[in-house]
Protein backbone atom coordinates (compact mmCIF):
# COMPACT_ATOMS: atom_id res chain seq x y z
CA UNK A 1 71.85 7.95 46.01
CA UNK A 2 69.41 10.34 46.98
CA UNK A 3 68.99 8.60 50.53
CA UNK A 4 72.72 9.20 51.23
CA UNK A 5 72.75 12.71 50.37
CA UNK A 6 69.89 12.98 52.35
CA UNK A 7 71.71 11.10 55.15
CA UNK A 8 74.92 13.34 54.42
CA UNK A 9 72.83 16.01 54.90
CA UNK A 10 71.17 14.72 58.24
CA UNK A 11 74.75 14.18 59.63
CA UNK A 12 76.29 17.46 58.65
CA UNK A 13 73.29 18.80 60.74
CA UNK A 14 73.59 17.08 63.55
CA UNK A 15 77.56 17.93 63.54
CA UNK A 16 76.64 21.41 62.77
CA UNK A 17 74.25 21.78 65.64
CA UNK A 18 76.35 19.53 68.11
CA UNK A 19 79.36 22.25 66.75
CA UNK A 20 76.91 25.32 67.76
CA UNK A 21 75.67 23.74 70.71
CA UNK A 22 79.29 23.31 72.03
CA UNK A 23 80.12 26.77 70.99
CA UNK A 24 76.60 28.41 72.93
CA UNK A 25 78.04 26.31 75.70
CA UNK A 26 81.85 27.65 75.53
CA UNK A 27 80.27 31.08 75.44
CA UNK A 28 77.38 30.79 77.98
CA UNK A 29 80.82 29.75 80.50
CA UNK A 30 82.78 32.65 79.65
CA UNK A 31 80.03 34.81 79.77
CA UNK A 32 79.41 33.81 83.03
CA UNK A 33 82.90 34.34 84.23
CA UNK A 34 83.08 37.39 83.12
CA UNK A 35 79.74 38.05 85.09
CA UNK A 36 81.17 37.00 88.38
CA UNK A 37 84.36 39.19 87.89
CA UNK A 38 82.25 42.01 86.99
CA UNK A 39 80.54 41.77 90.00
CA UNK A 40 83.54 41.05 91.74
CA UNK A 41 84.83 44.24 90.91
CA UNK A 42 82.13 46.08 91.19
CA UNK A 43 81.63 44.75 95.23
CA UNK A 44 86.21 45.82 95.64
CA UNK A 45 84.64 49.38 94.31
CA UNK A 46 81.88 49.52 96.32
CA UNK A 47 84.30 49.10 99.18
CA UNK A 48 86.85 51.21 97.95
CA UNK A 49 83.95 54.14 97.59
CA UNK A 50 82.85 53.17 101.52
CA UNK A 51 86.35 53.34 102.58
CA UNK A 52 87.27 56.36 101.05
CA UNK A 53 84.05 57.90 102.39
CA UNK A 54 84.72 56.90 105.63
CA UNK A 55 87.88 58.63 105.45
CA UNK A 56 87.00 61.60 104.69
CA UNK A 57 84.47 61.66 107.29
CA UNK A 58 87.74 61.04 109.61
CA UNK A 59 89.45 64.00 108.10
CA UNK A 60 86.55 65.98 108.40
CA UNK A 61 86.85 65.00 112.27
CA UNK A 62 90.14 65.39 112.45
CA UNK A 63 89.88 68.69 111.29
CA UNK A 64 87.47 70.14 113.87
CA UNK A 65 89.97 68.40 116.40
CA UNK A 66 92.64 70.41 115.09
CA UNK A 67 90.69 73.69 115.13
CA UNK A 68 89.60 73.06 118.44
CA UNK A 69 93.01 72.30 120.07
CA UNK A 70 94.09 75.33 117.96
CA UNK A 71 91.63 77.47 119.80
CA UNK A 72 92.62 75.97 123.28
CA UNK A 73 96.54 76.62 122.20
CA UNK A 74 95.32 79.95 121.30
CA UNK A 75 93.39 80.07 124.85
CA UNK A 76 96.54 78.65 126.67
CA UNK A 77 98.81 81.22 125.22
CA UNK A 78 96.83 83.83 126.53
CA UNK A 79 96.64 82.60 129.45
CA UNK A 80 100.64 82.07 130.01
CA UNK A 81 101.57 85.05 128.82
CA UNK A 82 98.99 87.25 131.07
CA UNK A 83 100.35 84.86 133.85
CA UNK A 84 104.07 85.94 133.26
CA UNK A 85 103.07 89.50 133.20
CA UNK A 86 101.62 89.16 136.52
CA UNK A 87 105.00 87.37 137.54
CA UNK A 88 106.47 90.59 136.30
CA UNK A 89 104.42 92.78 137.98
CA UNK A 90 104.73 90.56 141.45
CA UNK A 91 108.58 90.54 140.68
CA UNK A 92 108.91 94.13 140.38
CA UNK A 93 106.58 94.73 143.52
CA UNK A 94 108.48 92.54 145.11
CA UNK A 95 112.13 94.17 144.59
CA UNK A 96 110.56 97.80 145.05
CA UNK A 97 110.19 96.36 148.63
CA UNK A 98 112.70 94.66 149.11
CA UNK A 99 114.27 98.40 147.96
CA UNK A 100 112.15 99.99 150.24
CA UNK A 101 113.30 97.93 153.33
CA UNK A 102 116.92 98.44 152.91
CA UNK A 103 116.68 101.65 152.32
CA UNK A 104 114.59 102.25 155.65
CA UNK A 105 117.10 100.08 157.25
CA UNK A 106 120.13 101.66 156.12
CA UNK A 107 118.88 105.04 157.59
């Protein structure tokens, strides 16, 4: 009797370890599954942090272009309305003559 408890016993081990074994296994997989999403996720926010830096450094450009085509607006501006004074002054110099003839003619 004694040699089949001892041979229960030698089976319920072997179950028992075949059981934990199968269940180290089960968890070793999902471990690793986990471990290549994880890293999966971790490359998409790597990315994500590149992209959005790279963004910003084309807002930061697309800033400066702004200011700088504000200052040449600013420049241009100027620049047409000193030009339409002149046209102003050239108009005006122009019909003083123009004055100045007729009257010389009509006399």
């Amino acid at each position: 009797e004694l040699k089949e408890v001892r041979m229960d016993m030698d089976a319920l081990r072997e179950e028992y370890d075949s059981r934990v074994s199968d269940l180290t296994g089960d968890v070793d997989r999902v471990r690793s599954e986990y471990e290549k999403q994880l890293n999966g996720m971790n490359d998409d926010t790597d990315e994500l942090e590149k992209e959005l830096e790279d963004t910003k450094k084309e807002l930061e450009e697309a800033k400066k272009e702004l200011e700088a085509l504000e200052g040449e607006s600013a420049d241009l501006t100027e620049t047409v309305e000193a030009m339409e004074k002149n046209m102003g002054a050239v108009r005006d110099d122009f019909s003083s003559r123009l004055d100045a003839m007729r009257e010389e003619m009509l006399a």
